[in-house]
N, C-alpha and C. Protein backbone atom coordinates (compact mmCIF):
# COMPACT_ATOMS: atom_id res chain seq x y z
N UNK A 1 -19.75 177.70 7.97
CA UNK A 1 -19.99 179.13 7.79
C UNK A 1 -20.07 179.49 6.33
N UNK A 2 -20.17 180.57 6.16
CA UNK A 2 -19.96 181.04 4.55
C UNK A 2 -18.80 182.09 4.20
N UNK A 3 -18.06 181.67 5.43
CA UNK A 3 -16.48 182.63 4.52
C UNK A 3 -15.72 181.51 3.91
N UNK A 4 -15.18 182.70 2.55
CA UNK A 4 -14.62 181.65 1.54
C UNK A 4 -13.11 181.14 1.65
N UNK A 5 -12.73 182.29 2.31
CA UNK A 5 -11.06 182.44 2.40
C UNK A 5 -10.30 182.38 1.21
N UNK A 6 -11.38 183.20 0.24
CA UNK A 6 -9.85 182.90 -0.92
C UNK A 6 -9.71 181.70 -1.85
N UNK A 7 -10.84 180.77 -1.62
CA UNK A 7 -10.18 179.39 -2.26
C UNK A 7 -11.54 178.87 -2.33
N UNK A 8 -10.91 177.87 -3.45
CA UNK A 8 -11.98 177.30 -4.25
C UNK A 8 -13.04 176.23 -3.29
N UNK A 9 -13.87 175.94 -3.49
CA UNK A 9 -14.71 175.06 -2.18
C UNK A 9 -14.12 173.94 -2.23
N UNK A 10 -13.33 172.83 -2.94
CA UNK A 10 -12.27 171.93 -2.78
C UNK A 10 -10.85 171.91 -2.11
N UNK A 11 -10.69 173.12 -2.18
CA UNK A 11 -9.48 173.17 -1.66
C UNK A 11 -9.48 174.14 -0.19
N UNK A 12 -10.54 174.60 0.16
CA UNK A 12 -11.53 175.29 1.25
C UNK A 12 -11.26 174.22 2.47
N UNK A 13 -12.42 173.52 1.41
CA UNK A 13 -12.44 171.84 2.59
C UNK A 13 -10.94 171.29 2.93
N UNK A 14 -10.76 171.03 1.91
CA UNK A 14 -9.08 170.29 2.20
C UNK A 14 -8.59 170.98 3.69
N UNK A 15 -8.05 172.48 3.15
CA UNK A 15 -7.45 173.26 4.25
C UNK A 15 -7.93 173.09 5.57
N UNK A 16 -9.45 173.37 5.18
CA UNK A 16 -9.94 172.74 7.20
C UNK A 16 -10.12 171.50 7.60
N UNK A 17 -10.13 170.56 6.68
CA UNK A 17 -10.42 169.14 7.36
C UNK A 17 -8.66 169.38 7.81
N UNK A 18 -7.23 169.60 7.17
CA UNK A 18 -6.37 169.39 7.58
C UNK A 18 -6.06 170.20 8.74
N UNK A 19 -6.63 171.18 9.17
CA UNK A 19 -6.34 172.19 10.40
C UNK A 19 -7.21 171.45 11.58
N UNK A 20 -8.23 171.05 11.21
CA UNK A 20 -9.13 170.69 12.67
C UNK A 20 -8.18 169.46 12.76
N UNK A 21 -7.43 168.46 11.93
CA UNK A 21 -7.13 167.41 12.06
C UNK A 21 -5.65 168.30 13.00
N UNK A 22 -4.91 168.93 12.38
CA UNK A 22 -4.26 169.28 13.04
C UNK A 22 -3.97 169.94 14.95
N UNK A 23 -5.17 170.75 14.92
CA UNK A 23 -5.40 170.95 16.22
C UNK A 23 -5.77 169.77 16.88
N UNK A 24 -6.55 168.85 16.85
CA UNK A 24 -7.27 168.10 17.61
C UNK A 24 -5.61 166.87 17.93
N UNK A 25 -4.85 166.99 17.19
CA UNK A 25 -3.69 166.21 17.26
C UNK A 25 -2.97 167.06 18.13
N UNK A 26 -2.76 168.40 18.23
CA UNK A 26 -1.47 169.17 18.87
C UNK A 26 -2.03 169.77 20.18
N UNK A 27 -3.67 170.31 20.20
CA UNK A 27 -4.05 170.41 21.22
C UNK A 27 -4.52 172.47 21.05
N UNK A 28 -3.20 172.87 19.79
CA UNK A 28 -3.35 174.30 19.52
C UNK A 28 -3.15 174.43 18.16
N UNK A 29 -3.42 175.58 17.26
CA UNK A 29 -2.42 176.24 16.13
C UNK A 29 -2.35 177.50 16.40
N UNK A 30 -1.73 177.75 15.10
CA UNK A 30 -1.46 179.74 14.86
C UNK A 30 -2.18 179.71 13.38
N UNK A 31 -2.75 180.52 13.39
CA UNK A 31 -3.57 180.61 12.15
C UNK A 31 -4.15 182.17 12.63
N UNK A 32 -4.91 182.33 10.81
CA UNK A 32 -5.24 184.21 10.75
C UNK A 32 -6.71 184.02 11.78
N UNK A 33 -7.15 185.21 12.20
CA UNK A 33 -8.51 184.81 13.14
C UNK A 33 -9.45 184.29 12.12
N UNK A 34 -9.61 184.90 10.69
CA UNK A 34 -11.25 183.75 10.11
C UNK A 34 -10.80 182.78 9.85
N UNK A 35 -9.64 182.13 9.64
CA UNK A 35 -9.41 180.57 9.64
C UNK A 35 -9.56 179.96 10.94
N UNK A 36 -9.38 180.49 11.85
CA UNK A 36 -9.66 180.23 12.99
C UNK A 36 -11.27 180.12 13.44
N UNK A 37 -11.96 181.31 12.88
CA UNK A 37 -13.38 181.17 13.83
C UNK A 37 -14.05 179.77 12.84
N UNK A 38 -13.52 179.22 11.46
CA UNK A 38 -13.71 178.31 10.56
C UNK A 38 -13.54 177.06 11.30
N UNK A 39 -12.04 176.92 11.78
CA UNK A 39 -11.43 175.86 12.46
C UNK A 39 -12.70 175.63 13.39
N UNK A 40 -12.77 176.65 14.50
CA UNK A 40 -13.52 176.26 15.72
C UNK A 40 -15.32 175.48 15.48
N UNK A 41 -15.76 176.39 14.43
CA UNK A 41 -16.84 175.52 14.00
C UNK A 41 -16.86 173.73 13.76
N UNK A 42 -16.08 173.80 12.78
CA UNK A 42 -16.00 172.61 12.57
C UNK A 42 -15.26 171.37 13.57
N UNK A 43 -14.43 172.02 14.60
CA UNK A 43 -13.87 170.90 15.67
C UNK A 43 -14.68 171.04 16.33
N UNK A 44 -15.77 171.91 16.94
CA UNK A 44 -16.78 171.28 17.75
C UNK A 44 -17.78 171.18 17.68
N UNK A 45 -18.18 170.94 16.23
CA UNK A 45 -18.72 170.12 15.58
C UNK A 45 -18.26 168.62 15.56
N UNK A 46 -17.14 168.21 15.37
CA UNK A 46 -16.70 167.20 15.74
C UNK A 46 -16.55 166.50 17.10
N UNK A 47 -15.94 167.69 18.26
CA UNK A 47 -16.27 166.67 19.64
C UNK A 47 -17.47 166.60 20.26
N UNK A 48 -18.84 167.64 19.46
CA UNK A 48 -19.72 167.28 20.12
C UNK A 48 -20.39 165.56 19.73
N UNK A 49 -19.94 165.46 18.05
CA UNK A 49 -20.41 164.22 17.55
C UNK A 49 -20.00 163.13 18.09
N UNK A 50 -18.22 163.27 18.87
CA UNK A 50 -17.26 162.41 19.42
C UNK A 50 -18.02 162.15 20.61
N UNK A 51 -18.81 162.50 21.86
CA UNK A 51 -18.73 162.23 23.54
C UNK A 51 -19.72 161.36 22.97
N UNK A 52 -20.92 160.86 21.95
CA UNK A 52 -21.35 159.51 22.07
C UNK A 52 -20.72 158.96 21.24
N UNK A 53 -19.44 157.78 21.61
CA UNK A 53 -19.24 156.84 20.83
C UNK A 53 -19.72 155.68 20.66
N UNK A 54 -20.57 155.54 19.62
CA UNK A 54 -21.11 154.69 18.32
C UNK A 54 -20.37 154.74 16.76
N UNK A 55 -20.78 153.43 16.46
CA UNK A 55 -19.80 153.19 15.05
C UNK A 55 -20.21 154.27 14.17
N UNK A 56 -21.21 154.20 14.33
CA UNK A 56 -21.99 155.37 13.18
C UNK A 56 -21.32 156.58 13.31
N UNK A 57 -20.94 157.45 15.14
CA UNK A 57 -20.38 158.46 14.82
C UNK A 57 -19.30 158.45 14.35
N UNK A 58 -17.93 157.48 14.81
CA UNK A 58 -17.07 157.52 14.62
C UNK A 58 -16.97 157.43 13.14
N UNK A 59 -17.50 156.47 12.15
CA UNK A 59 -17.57 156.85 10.55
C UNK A 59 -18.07 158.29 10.34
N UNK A 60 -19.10 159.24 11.18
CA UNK A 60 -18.66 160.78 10.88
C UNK A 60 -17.70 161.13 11.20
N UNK A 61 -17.27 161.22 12.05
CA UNK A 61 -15.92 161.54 12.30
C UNK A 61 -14.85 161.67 11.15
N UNK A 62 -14.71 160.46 10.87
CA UNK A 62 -13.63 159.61 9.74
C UNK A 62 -14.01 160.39 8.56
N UNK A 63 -15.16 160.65 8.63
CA UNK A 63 -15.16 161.11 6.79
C UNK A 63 -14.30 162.77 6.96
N UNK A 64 -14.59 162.88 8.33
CA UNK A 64 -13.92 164.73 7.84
C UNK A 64 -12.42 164.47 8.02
N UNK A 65 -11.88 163.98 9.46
CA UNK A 65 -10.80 164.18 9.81
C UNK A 65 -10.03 162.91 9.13
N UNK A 66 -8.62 163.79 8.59
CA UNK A 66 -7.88 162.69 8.13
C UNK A 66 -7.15 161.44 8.07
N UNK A 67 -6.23 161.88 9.84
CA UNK A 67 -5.90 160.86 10.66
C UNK A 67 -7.05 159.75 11.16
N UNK A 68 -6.60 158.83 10.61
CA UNK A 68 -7.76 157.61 11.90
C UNK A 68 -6.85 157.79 13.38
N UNK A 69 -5.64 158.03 13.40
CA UNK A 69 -5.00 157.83 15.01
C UNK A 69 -5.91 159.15 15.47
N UNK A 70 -5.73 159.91 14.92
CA UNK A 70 -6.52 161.33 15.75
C UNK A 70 -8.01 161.12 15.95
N UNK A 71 -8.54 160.23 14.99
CA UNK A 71 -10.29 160.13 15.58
C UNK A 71 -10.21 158.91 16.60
N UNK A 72 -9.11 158.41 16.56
CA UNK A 72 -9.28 157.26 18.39
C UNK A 72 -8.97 158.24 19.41
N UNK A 73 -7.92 159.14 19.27
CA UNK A 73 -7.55 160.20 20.21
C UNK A 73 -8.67 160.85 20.51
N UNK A 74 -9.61 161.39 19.69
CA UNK A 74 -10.39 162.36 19.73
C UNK A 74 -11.55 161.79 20.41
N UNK A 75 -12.09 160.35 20.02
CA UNK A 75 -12.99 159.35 21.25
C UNK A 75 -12.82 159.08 22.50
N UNK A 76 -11.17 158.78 22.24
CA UNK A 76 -11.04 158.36 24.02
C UNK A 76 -10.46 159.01 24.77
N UNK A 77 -9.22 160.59 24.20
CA UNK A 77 -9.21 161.78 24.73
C UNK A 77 -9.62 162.75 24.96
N UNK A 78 -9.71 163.23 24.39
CA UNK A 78 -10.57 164.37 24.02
C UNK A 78 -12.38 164.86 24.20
N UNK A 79 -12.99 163.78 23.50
CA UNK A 79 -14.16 164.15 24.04
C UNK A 79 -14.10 163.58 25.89
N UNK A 80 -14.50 163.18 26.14
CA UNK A 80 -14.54 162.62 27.72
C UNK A 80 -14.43 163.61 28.63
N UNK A 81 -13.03 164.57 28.26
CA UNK A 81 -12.47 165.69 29.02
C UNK A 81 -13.74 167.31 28.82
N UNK A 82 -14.36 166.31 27.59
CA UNK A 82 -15.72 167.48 27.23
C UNK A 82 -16.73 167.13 27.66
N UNK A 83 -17.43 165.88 28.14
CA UNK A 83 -18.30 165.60 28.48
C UNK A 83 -19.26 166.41 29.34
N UNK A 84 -18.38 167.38 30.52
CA UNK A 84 -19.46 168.14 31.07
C UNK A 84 -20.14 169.57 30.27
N UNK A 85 -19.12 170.28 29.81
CA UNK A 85 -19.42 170.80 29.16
C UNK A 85 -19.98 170.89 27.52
N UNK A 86 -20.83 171.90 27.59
CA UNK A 86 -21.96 171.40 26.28
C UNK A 86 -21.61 172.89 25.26
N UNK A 87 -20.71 172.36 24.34
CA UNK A 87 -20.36 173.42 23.51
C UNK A 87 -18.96 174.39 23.86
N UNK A 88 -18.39 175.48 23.10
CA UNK A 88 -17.38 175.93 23.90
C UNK A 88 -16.10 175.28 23.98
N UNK A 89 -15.56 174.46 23.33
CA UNK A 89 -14.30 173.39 23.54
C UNK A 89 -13.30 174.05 23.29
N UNK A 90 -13.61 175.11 22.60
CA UNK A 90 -11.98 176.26 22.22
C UNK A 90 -12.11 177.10 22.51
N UNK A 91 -10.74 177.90 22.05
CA UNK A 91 -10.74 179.30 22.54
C UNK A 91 -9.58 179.76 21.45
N UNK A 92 -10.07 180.90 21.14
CA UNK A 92 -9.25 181.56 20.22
C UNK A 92 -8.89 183.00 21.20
N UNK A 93 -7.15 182.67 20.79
CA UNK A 93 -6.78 184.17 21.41
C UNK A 93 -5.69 185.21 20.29
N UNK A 94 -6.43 186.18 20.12
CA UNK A 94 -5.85 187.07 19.18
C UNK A 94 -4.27 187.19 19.54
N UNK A 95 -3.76 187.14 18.54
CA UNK A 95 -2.18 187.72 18.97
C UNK A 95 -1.69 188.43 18.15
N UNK A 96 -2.04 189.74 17.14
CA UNK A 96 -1.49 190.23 16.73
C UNK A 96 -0.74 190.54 15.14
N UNK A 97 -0.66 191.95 14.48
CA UNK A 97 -0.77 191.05 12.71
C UNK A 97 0.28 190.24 12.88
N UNK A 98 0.66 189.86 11.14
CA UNK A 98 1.08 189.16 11.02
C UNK A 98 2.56 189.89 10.49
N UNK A 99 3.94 189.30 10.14
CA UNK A 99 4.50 190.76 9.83
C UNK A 99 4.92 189.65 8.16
N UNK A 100 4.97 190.44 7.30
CA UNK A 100 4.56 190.37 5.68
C UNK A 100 3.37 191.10 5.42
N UNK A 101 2.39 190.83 5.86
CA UNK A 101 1.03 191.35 5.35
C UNK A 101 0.10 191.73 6.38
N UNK A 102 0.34 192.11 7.21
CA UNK A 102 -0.48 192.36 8.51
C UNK A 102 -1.46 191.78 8.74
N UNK A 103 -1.76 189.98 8.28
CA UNK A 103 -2.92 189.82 8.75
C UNK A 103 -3.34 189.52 9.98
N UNK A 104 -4.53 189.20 10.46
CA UNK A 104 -4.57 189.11 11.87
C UNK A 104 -4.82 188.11 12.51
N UNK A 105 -3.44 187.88 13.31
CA UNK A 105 -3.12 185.93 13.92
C UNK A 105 -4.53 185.82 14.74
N UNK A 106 -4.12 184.62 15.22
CA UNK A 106 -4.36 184.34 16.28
C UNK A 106 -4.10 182.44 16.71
N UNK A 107 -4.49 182.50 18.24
CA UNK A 107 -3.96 180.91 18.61
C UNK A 107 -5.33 180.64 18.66
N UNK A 108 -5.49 179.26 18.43
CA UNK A 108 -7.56 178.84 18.74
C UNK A 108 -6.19 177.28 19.31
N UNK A 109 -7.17 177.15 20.40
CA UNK A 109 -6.52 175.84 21.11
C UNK A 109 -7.81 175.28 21.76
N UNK A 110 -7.62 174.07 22.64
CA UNK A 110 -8.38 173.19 22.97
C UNK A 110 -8.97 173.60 24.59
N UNK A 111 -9.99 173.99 24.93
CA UNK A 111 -9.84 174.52 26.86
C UNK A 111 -9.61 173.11 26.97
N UNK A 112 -10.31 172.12 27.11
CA UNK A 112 -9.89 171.38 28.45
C UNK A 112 -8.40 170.73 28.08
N UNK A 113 -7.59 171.21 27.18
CA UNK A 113 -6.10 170.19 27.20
C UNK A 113 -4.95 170.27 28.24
N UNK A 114 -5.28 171.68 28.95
CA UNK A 114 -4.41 172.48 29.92
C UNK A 114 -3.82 171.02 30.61
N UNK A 115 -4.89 170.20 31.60
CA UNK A 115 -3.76 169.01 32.59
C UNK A 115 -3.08 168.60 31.42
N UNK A 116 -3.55 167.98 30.69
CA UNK A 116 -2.75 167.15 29.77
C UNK A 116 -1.45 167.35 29.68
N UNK A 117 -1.27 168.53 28.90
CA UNK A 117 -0.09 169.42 28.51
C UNK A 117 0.76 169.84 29.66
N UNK A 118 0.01 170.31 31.01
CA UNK A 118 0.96 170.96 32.36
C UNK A 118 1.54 169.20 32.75
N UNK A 119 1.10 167.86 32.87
CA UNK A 119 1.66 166.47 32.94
C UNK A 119 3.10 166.39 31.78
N UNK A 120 2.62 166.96 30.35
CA UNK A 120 4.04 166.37 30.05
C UNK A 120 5.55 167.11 29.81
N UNK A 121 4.52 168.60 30.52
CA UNK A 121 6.29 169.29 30.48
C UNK A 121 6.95 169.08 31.70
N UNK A 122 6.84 168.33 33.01
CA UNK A 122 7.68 168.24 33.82
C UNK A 122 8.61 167.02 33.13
N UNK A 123 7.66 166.37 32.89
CA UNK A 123 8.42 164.77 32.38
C UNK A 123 9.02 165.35 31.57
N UNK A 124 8.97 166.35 30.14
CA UNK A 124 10.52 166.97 29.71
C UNK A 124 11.59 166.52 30.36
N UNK A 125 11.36 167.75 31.68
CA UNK A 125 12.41 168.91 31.94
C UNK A 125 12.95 167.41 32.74
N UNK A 126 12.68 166.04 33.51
CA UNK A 126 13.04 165.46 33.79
C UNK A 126 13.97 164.84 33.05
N UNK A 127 13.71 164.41 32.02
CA UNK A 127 14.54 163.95 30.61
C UNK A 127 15.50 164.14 30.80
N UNK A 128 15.51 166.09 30.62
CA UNK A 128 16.76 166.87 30.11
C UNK A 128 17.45 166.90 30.81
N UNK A 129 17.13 166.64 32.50
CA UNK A 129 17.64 166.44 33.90
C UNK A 129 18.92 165.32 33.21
N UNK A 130 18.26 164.29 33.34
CA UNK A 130 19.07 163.34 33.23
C UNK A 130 20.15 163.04 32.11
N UNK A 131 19.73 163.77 31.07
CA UNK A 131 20.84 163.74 30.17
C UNK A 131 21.82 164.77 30.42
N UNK A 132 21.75 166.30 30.88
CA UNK A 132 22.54 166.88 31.93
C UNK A 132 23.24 165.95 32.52
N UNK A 133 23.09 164.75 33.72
CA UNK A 133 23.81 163.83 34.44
C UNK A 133 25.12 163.39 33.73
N UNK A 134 24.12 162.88 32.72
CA UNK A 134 24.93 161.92 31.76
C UNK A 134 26.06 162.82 30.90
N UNK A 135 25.82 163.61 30.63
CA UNK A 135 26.74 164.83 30.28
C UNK A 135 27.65 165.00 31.57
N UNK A 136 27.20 165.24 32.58
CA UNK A 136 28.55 165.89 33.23
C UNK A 136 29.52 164.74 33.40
N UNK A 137 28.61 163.62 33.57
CA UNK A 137 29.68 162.34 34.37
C UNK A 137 30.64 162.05 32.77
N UNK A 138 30.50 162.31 31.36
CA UNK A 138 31.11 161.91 30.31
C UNK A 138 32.27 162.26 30.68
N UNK A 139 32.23 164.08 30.94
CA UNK A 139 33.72 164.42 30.96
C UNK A 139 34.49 163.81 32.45
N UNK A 140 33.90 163.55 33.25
CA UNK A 140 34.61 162.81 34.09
C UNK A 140 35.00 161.62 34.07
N UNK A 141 34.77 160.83 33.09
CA UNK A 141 35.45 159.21 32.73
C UNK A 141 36.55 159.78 31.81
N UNK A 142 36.53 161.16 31.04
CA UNK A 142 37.53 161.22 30.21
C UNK A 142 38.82 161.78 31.07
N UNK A 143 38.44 162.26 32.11
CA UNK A 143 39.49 162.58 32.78
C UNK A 143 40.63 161.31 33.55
């Protein structure tokens, strides 16, 4: 795009190669909405380049995003889950200023990550299940 955000075109880039790297790793962020409508350009720009993997794309890939673990994630997760759909991979949802300076948030996250994410919060709450267990039975050996 051509918003500047404030910052020099070196340190422009920096900020978004590290945010798309960031989302495409977490699945969401919080960021102001034009860093956001910035973000969204450029990550799908990236998973559209990601659903054909060839060496060639994946070295595009690599040159923007920082992580190499996140551009294997982004080949063999991420795009695939995009494959039917052509364009559209995010969604930004306003949430409101900000409180210091009122600017104006918002979340930009991934649409298709929803299974992903609804799979690993049961396995949490299972976890926490079990260490609960292990907690109650402690005080009963001390008794």
């Amino acid at each position: 795009g051509t918003r500047k955000l404030g910052r020099a075109t070196d340190s422009r880039t920096a900020m978004l190669r590290a945010m798309v790297t960031f989302l495409l790793e977490n699945g969401k962020i919080e960021t102001t909405v034009t860093r956001a409508k910035e973000v969204r350009s450029m990550a799908e720009k990236m998973i559209t380049i990601a659903k054909n993997d060839t060496l060639h794309n994946r070295r595009l890939v690599m040159g923007f995003i920082t992580k190499e673990a996140v551009t294997n994630k982004l080949f063999t997760e991420i795009a695939p889950l995009c494959k039917e759909r052509s364009g559209g991979y995010t969604r930004i949802t306003r949430i409101g200023p900000r409180r210091g300076d009122a600017a104006e948030m918002a979340i930009i996250e991934l649409v298709d990550q929803k299974p992903a994410q609804a799979e690993e919060k049961p396995v949490a709450k299972a976890k926490d299940a079990k260490s609960e267990d292990k907690a109650d039975e402690k005080p009963e050996e001390d008794k």
